[in-house]
Protein backbone atom coordinates (compact mmCIF):
# COMPACT_ATOMS: atom_id res chain seq x y z
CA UNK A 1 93.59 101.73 129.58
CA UNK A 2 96.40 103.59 128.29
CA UNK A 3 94.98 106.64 128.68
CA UNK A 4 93.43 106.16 132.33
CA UNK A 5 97.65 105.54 133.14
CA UNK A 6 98.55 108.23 131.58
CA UNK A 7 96.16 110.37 133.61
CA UNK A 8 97.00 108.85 137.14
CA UNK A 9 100.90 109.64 136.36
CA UNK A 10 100.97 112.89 134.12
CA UNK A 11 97.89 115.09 135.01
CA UNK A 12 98.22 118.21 136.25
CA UNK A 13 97.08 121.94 136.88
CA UNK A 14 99.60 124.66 135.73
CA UNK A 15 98.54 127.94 137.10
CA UNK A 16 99.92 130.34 134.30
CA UNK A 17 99.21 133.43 135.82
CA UNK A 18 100.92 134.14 139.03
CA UNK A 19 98.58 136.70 140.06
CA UNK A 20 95.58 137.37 139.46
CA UNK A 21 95.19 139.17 136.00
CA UNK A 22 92.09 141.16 133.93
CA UNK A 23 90.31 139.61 130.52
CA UNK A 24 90.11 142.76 128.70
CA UNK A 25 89.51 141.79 125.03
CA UNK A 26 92.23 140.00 125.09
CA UNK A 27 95.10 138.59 126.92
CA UNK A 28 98.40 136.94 125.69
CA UNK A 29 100.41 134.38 128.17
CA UNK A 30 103.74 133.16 127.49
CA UNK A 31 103.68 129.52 129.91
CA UNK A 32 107.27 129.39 131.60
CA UNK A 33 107.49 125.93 130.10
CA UNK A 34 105.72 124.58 126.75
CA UNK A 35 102.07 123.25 127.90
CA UNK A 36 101.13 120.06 126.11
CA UNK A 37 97.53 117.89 126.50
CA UNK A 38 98.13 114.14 127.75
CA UNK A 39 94.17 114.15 126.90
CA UNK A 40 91.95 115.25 124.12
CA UNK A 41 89.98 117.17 126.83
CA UNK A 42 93.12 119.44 128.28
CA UNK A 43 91.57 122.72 128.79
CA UNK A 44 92.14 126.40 130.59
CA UNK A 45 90.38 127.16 133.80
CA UNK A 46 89.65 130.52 134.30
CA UNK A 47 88.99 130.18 138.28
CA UNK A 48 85.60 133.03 138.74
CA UNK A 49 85.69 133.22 142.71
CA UNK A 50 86.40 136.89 142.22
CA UNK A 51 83.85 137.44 139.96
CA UNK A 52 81.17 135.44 141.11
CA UNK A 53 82.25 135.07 145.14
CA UNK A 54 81.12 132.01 147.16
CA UNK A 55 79.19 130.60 144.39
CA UNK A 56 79.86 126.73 143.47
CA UNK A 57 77.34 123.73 143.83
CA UNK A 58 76.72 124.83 147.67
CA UNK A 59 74.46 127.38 145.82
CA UNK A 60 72.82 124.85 143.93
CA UNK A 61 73.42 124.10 140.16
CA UNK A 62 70.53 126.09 138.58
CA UNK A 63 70.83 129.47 140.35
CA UNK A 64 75.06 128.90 140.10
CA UNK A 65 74.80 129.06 135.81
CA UNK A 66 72.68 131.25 136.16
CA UNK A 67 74.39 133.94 137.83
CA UNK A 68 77.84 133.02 135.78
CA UNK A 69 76.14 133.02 133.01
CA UNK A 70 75.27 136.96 133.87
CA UNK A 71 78.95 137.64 135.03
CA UNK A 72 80.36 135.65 132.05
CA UNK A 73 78.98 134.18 129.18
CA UNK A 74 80.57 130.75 128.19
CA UNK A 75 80.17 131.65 124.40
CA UNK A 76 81.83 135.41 124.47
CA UNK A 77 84.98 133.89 126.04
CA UNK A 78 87.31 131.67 123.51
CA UNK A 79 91.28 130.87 123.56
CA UNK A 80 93.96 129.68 121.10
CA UNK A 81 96.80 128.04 121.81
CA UNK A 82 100.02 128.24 119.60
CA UNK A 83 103.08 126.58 119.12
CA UNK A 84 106.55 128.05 118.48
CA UNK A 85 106.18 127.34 114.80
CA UNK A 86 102.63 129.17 114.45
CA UNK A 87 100.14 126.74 114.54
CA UNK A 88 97.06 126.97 116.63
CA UNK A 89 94.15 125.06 118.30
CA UNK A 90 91.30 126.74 119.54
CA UNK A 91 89.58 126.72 122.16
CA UNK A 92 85.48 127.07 121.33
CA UNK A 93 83.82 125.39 123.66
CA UNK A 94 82.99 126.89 126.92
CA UNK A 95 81.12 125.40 130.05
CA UNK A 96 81.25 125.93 133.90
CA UNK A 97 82.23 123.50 136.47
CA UNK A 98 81.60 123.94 139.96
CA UNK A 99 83.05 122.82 143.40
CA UNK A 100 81.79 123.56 146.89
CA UNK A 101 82.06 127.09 146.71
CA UNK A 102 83.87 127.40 143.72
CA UNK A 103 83.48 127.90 140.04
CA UNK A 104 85.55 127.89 136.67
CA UNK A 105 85.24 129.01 133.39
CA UNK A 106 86.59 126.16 131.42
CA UNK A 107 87.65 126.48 127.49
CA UNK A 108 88.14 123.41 125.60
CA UNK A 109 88.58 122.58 121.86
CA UNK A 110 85.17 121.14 120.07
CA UNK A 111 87.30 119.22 118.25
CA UNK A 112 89.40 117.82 121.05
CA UNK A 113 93.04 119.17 122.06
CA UNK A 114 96.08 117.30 119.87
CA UNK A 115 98.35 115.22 122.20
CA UNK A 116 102.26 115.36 121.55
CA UNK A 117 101.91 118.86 120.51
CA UNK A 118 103.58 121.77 122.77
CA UNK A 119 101.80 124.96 123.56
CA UNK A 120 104.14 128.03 123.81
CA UNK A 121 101.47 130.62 123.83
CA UNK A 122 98.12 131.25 125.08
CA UNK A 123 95.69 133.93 124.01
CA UNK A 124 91.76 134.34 125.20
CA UNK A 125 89.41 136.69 123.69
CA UNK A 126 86.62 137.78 125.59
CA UNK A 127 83.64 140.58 124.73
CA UNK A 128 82.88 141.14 128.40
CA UNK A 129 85.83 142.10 131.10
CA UNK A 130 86.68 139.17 133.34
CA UNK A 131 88.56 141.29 136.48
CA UNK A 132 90.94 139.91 138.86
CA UNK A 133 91.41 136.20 137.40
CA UNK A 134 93.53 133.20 137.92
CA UNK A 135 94.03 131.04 134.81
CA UNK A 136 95.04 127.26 134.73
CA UNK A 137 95.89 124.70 132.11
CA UNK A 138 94.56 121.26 133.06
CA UNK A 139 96.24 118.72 130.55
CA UNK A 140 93.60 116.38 130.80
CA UNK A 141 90.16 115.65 131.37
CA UNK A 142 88.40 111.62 133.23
């Protein structure tokens, strides 16, 4: 129960990049203010409408992963993030979600994100190029 009120009162998307930006390798984002989870399941969205345009569940589940999967595959794409005194979680799980006619890339830790912990750096590693991006932090997950 905790947890649900948590969710209704602190949940949020930050959008840490105010433009969009390019995945190439690797990518290093400093969050204006410290990112923390209220959830286990916090994770970054990495929001594909450039790279995949138009497609979300309107295109229909099946043929959706598969084209992302093409574009970007979920397992060459992983994060870490780090606090100010050097300490990291990673971020080794990858999956898409999809809207109407949108989709993310979303990286989340296997082992679950620590709460009470603050986040004052964020880099992904990727072995394909992800171009003209818009990356989120989501500090929770239902």
């Amino acid at each position: 129960m905790k947890e649900l009120f948590l969710i209704l009162l602190f949940s949020e998307w930050i959008q840490l990049t105010p433009a969009p930006v390019n995945i190439e390798e690797s990518l290093s984002i400093i969050p204006v203010e410290a990112l923390s989870a209220i959830t286990a399941g916090a994770a970054l969205h990495i929001d594909l409408k450039s790279v995949a345009p138009g497609i979300g569940i309107k295109t229909g589940i099946r043929e959706a992963w598969q084209i992302l999967e093409r574009q970007v595959p979920p397992e060459r794409v992983r994060a870490h993030l780090q606090t100010s005194a050097g300490s990291q979680v990673v971020l080794d799980r990858g999956y898409f979600s999809l809207e109407d006619d949108k989709s993310w890339l979303v990286l989340t830790s296997s082992t679950g994100v620590p709460t009470g912990i603050e986040f004052t750096k964020v880099a992904i590693e990727s072995d394909v190029e992800i171009r003209d991006v818009l990356i989120y932090w989501k500090n929770c997950s239902k």
